[in-house]
PDB file of N, CA and C in Angstrom:
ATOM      1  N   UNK A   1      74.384 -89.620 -72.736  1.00  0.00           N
ATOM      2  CA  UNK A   1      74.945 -88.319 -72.949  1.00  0.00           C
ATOM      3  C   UNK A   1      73.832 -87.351 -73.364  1.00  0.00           C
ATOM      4  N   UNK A   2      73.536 -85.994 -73.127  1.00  0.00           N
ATOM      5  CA  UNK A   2      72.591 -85.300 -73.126  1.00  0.00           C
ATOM      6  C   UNK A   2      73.333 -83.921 -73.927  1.00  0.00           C
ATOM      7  N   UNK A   3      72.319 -83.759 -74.728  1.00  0.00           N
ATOM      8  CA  UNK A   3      72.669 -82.421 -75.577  1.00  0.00           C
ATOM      9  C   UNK A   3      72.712 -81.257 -74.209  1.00  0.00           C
ATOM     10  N   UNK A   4      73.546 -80.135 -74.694  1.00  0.00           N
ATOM     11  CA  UNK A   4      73.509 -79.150 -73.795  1.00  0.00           C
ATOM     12  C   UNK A   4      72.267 -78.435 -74.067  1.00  0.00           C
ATOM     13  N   UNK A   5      72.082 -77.218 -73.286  1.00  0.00           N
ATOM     14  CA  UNK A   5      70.877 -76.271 -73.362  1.00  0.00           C
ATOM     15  C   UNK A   5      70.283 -75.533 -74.784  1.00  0.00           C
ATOM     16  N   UNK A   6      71.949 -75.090 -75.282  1.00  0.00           N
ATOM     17  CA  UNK A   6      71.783 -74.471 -76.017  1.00  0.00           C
ATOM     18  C   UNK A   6      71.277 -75.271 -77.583  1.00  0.00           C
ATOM     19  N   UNK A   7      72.248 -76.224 -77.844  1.00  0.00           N
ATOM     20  CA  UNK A   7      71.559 -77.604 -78.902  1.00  0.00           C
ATOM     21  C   UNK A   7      70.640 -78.162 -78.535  1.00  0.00           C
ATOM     22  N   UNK A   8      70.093 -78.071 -77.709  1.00  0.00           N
ATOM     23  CA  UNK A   8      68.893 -79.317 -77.423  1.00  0.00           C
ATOM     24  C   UNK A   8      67.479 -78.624 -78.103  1.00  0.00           C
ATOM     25  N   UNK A   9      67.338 -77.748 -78.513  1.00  0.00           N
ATOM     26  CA  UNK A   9      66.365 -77.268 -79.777  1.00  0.00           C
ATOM     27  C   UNK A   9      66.744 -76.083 -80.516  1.00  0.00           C
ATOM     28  N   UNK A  10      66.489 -76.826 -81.322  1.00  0.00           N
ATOM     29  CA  UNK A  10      66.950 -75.419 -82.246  1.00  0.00           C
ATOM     30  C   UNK A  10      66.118 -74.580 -82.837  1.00  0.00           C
ATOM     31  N   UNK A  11      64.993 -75.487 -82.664  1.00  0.00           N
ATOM     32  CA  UNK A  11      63.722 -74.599 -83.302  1.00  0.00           C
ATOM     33  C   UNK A  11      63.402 -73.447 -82.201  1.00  0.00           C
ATOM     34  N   UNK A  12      63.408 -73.994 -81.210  1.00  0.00           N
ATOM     35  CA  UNK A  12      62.984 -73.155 -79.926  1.00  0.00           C
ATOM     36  C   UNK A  12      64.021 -72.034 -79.852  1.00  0.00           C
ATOM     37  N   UNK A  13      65.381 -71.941 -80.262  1.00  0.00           N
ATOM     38  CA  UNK A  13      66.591 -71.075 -80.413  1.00  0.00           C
ATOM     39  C   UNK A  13      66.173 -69.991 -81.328  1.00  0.00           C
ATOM     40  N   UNK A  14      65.592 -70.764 -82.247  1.00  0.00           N
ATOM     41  CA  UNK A  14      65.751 -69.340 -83.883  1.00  0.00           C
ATOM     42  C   UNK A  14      64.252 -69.103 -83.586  1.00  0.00           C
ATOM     43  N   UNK A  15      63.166 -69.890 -82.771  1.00  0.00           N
ATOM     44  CA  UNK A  15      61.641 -69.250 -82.768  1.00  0.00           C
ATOM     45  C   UNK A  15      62.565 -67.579 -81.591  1.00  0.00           C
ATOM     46  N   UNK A  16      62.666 -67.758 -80.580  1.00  0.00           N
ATOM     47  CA  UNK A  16      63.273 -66.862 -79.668  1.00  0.00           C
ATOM     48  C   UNK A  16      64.338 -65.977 -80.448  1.00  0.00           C
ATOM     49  N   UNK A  17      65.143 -66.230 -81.599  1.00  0.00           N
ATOM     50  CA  UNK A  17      65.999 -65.124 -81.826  1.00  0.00           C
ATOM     51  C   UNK A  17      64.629 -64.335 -83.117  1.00  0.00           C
ATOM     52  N   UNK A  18      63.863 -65.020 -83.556  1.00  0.00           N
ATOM     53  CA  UNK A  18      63.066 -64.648 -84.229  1.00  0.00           C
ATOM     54  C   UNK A  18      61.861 -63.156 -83.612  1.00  0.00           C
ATOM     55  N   UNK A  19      61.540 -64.008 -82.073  1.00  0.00           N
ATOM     56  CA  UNK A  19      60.979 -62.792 -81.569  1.00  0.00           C
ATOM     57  C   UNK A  19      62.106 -61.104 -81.023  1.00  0.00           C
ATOM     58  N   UNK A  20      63.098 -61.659 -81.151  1.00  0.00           N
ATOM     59  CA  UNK A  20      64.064 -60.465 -80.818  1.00  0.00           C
ATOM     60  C   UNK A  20      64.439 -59.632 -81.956  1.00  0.00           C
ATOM     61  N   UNK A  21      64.098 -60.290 -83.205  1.00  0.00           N
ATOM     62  CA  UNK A  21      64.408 -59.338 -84.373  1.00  0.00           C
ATOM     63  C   UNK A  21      63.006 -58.873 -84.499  1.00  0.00           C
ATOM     64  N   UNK A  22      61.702 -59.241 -84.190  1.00  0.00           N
ATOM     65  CA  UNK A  22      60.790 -58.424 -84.688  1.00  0.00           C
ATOM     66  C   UNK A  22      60.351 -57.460 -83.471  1.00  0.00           C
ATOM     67  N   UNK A  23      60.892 -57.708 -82.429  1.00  0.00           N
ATOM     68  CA  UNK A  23      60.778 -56.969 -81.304  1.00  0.00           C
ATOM     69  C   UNK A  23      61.609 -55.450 -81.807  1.00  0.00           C
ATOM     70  N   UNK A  24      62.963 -56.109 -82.379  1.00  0.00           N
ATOM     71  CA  UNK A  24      63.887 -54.879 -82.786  1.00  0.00           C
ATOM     72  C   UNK A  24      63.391 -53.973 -84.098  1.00  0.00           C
ATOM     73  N   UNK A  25      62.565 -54.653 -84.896  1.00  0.00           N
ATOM     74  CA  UNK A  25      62.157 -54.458 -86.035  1.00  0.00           C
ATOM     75  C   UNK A  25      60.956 -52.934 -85.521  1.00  0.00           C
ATOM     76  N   UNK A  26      60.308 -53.957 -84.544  1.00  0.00           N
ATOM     77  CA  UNK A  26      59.312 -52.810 -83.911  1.00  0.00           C
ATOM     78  C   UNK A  26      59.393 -51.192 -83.538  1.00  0.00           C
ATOM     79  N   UNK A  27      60.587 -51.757 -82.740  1.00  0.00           N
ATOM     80  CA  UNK A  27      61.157 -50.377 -82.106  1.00  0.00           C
ATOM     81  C   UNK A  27      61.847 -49.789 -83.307  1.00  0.00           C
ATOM     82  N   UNK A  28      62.472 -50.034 -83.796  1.00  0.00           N
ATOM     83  CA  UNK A  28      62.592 -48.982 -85.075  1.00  0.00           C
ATOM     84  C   UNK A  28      61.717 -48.631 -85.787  1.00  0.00           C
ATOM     85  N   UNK A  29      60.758 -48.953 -86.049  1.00  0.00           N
ATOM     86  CA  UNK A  29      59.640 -48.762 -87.124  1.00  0.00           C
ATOM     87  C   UNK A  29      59.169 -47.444 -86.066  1.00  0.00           C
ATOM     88  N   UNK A  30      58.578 -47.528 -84.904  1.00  0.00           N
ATOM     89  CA  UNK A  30      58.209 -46.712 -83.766  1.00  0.00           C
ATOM     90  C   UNK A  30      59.263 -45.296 -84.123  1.00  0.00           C
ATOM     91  N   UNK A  31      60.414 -45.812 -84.179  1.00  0.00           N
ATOM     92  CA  UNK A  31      61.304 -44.800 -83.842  1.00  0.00           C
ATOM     93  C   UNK A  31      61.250 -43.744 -85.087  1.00  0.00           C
ATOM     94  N   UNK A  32      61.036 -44.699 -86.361  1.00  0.00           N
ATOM     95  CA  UNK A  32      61.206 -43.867 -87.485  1.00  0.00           C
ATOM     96  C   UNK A  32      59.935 -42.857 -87.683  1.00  0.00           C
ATOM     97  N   UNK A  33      59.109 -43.684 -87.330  1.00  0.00           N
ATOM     98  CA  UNK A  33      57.217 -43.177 -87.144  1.00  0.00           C
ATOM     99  C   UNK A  33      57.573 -41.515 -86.735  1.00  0.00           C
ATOM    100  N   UNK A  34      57.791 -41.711 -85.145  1.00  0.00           N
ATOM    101  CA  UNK A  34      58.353 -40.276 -84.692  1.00  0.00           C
ATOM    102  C   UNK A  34      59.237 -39.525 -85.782  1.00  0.00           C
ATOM    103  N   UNK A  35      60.609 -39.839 -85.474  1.00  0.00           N
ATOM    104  CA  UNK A  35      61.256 -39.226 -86.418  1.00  0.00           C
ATOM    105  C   UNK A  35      60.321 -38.091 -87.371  1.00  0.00           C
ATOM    106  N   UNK A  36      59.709 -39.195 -88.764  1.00  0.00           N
ATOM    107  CA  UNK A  36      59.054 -38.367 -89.961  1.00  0.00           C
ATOM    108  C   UNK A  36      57.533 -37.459 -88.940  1.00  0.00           C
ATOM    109  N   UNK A  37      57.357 -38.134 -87.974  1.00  0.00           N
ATOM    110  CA  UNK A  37      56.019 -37.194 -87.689  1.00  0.00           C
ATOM    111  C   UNK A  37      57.022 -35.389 -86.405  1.00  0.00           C
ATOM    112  N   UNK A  38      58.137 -35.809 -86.317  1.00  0.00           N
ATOM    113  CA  UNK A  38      58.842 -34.645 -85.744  1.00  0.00           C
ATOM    114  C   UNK A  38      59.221 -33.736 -87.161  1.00  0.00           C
ATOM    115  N   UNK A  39      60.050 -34.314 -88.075  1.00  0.00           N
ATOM    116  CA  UNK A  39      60.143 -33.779 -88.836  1.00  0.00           C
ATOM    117  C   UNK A  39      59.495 -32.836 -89.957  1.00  0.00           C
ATOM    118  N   UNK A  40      58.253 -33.430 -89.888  1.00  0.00           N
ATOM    119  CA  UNK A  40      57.204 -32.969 -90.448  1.00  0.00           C
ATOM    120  C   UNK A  40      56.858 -31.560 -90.210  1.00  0.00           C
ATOM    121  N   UNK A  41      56.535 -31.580 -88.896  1.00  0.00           N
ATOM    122  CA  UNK A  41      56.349 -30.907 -87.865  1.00  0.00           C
ATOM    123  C   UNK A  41      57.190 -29.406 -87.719  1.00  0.00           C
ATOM    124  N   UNK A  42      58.577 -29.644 -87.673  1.00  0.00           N
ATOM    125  CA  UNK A  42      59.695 -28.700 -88.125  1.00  0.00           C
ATOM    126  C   UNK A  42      59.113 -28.391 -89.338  1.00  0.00           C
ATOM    127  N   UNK A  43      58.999 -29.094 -90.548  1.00  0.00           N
ATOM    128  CA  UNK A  43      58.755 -28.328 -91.482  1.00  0.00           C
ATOM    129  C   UNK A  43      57.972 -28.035 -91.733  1.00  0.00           C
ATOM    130  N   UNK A  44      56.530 -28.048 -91.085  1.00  0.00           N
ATOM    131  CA  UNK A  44      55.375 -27.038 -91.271  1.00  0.00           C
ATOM    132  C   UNK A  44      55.539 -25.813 -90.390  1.00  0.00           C
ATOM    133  N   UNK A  45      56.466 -26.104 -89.453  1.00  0.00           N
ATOM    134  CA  UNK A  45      56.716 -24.432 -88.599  1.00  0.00           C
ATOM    135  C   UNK A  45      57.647 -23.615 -89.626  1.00  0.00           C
ATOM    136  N   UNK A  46      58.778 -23.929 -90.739  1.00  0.00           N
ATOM    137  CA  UNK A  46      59.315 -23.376 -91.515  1.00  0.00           C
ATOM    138  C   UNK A  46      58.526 -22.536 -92.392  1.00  0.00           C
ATOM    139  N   UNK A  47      57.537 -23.516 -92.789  1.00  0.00           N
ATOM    140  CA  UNK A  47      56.463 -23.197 -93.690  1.00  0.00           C
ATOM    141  C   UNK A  47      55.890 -22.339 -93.451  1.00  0.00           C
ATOM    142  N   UNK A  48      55.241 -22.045 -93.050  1.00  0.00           N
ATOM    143  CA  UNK A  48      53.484 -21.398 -92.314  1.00  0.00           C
ATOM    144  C   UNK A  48      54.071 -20.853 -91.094  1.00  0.00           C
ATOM    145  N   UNK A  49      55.176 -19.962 -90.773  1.00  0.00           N
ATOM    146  CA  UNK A  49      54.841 -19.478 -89.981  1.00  0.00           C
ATOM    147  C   UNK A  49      53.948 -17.903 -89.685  1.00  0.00           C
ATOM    148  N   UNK A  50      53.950 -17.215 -90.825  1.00  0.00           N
ATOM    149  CA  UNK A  50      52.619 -16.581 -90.827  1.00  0.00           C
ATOM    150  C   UNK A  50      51.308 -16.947 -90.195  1.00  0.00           C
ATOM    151  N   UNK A  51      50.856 -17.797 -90.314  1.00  0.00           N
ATOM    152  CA  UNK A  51      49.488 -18.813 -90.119  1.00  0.00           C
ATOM    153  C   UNK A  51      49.522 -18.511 -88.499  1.00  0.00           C
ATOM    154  N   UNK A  52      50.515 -18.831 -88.081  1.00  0.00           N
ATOM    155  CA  UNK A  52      50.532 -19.332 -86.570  1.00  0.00           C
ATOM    156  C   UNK A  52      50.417 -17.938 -86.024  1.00  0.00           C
ATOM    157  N   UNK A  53      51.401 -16.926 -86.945  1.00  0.00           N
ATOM    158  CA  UNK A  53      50.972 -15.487 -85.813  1.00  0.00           C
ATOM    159  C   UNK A  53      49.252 -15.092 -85.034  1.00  0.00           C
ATOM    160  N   UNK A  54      49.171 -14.250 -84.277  1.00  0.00           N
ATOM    161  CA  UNK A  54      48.027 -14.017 -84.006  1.00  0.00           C
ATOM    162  C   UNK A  54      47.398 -12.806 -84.913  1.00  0.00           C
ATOM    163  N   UNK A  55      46.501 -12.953 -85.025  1.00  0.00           N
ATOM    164  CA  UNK A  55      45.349 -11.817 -86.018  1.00  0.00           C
ATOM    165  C   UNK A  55      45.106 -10.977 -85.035  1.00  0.00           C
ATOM    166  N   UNK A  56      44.149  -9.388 -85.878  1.00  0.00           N
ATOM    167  CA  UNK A  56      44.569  -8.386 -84.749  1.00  0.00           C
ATOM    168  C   UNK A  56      42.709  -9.078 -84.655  1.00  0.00           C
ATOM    169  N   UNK A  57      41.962  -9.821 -84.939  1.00  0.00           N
ATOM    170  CA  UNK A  57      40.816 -10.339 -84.292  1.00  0.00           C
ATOM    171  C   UNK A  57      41.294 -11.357 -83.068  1.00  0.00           C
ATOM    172  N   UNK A  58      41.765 -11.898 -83.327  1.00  0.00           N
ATOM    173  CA  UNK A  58      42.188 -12.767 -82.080  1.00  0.00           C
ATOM    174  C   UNK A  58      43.133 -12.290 -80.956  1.00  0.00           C
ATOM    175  N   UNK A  59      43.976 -11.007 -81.779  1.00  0.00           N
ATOM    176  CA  UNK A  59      44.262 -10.398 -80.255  1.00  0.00           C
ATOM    177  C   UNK A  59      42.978  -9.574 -79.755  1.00  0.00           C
ATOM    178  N   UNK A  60      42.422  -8.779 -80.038  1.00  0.00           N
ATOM    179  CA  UNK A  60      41.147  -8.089 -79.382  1.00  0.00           C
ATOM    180  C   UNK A  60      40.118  -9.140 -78.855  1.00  0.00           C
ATOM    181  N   UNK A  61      40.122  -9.974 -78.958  1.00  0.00           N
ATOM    182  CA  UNK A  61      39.196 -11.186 -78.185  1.00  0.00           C
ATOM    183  C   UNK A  61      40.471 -11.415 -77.250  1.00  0.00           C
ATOM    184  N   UNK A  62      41.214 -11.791 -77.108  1.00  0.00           N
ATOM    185  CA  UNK A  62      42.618 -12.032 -76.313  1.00  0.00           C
ATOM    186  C   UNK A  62      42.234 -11.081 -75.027  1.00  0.00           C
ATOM    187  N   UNK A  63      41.951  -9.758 -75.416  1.00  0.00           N
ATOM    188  CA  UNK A  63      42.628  -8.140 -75.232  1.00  0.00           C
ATOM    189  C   UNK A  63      41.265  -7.793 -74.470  1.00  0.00           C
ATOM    190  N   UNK A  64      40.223  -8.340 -74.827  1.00  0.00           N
ATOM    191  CA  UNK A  64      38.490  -7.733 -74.580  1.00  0.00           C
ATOM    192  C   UNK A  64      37.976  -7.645 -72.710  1.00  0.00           C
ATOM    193  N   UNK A  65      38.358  -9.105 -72.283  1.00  0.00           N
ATOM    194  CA  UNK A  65      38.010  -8.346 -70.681  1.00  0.00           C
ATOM    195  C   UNK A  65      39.050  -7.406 -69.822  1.00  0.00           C
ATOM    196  N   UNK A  66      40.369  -7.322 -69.980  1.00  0.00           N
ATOM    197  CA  UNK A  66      41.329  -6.419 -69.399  1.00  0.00           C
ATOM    198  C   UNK A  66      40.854  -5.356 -69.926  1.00  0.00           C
ATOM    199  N   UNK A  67      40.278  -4.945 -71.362  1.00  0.00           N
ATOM    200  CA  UNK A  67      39.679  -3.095 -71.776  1.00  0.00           C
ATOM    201  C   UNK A  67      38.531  -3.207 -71.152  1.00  0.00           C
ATOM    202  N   UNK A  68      37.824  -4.020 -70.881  1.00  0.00           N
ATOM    203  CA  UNK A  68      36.437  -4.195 -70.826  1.00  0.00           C
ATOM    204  C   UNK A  68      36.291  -3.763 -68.864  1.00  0.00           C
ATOM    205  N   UNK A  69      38.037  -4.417 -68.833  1.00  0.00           N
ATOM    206  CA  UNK A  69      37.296  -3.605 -66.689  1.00  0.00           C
ATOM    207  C   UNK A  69      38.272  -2.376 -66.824  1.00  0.00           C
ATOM    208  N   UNK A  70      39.121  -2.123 -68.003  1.00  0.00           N
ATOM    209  CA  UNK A  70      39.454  -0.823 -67.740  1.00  0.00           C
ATOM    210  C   UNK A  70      38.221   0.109 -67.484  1.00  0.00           C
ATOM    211  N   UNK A  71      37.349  -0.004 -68.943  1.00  0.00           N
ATOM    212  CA  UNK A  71      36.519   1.206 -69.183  1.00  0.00           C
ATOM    213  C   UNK A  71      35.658   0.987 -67.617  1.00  0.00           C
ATOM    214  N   UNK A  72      35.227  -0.206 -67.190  1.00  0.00           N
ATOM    215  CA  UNK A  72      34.321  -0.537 -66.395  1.00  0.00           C
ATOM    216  C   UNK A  72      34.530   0.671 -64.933  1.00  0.00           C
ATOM    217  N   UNK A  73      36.548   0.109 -64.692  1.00  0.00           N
ATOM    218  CA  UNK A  73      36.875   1.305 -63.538  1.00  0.00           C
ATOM    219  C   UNK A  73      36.908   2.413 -63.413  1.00  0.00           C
ATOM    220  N   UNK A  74      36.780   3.616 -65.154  1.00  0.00           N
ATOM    221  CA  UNK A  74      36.656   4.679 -65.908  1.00  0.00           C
ATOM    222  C   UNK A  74      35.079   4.884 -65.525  1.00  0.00           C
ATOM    223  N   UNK A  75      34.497   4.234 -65.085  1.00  0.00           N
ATOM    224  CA  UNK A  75      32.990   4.598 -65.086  1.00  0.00           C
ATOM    225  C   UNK A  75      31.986   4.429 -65.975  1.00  0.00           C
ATOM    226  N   UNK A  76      32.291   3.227 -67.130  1.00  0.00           N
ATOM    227  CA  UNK A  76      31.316   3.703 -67.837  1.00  0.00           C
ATOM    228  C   UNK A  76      30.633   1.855 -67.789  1.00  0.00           C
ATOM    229  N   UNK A  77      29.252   2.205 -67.939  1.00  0.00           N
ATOM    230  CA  UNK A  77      28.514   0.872 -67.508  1.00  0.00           C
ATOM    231  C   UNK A  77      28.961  -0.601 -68.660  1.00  0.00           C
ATOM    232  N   UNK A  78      28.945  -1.408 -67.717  1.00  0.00           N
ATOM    233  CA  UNK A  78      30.102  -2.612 -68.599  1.00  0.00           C
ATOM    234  C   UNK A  78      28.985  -3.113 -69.591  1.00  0.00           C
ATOM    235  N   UNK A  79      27.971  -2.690 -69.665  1.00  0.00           N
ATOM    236  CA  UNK A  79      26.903  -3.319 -70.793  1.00  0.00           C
ATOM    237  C   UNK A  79      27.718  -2.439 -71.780  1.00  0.00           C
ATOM    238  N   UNK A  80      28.087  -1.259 -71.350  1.00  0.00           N
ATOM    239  CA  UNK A  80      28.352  -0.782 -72.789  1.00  0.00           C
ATOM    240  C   UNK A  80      29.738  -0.946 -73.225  1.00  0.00           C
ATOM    241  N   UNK A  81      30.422  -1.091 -72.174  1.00  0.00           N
ATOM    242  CA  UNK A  81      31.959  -1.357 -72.364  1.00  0.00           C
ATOM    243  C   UNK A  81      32.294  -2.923 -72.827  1.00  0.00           C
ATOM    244  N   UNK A  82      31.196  -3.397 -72.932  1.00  0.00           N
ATOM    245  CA  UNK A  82      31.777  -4.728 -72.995  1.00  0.00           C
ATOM    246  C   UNK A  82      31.446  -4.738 -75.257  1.00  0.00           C
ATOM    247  N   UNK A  83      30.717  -3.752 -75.178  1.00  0.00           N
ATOM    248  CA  UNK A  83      30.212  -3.379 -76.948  1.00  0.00           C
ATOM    249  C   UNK A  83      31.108  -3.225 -77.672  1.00  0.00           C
ATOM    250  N   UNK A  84      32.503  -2.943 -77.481  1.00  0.00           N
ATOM    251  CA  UNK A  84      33.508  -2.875 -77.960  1.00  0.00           C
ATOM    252  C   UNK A  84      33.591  -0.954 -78.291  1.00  0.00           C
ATOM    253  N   UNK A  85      33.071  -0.131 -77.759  1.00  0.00           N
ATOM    254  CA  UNK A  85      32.833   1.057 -78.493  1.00  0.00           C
ATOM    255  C   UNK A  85      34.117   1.936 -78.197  1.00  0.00           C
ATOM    256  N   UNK A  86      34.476   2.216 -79.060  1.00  0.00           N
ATOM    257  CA  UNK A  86      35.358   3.691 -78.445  1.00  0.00           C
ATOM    258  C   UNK A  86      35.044   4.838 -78.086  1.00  0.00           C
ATOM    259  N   UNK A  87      36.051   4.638 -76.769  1.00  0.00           N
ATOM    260  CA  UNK A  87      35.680   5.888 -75.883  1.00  0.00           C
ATOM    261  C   UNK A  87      36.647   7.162 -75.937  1.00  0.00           C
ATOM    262  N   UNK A  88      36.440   8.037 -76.543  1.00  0.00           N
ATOM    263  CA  UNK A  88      37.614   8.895 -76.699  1.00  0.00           C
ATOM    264  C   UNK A  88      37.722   9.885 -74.850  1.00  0.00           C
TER     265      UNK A  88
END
């Protein structure tokens, strides 16, 4: 008479349900990882959202070659238009 599949080891049963709980263990740990690094995330945009606006230096660097071929098509030589100067 022969044990069935499932009794015929048991070590080999709970080694295999063993890798399915740390397999499951994994993916949650993963999942939670995200989670707190999303969350985080939300709450530094709550925070700081000042920070993130743009400065009026970083818009004029933004802003510098579109004035820079205005003045250029205005006529005035792009060595100097590119100086930042105002042109009244």
């Amino acid at each position: 008479m022969q044990d069935s599949p499932a009794t015929a080891d048991p070590l080999a049963m709970w080694a295999q349900q063993a890798l399915q709980a740390q397999t499951v263990a994994l993916d949650l740990s993963v999942r939670l990882g995200l989670l707190a690094a999303t969350a985080s995330m939300v709450w530094l945009d709550l925070l700081v959202p000042p920070a993130r606006a743009e400065t009026p230096a970083q818009r004029a660097r933004r802003e510098a070659p579109a004035r820079t071929a205005r003045l250029v098509r205005r006529g005035i030589p792009e060595t100097v238009a590119r100086q930042g100067l105002r042109v009244l």
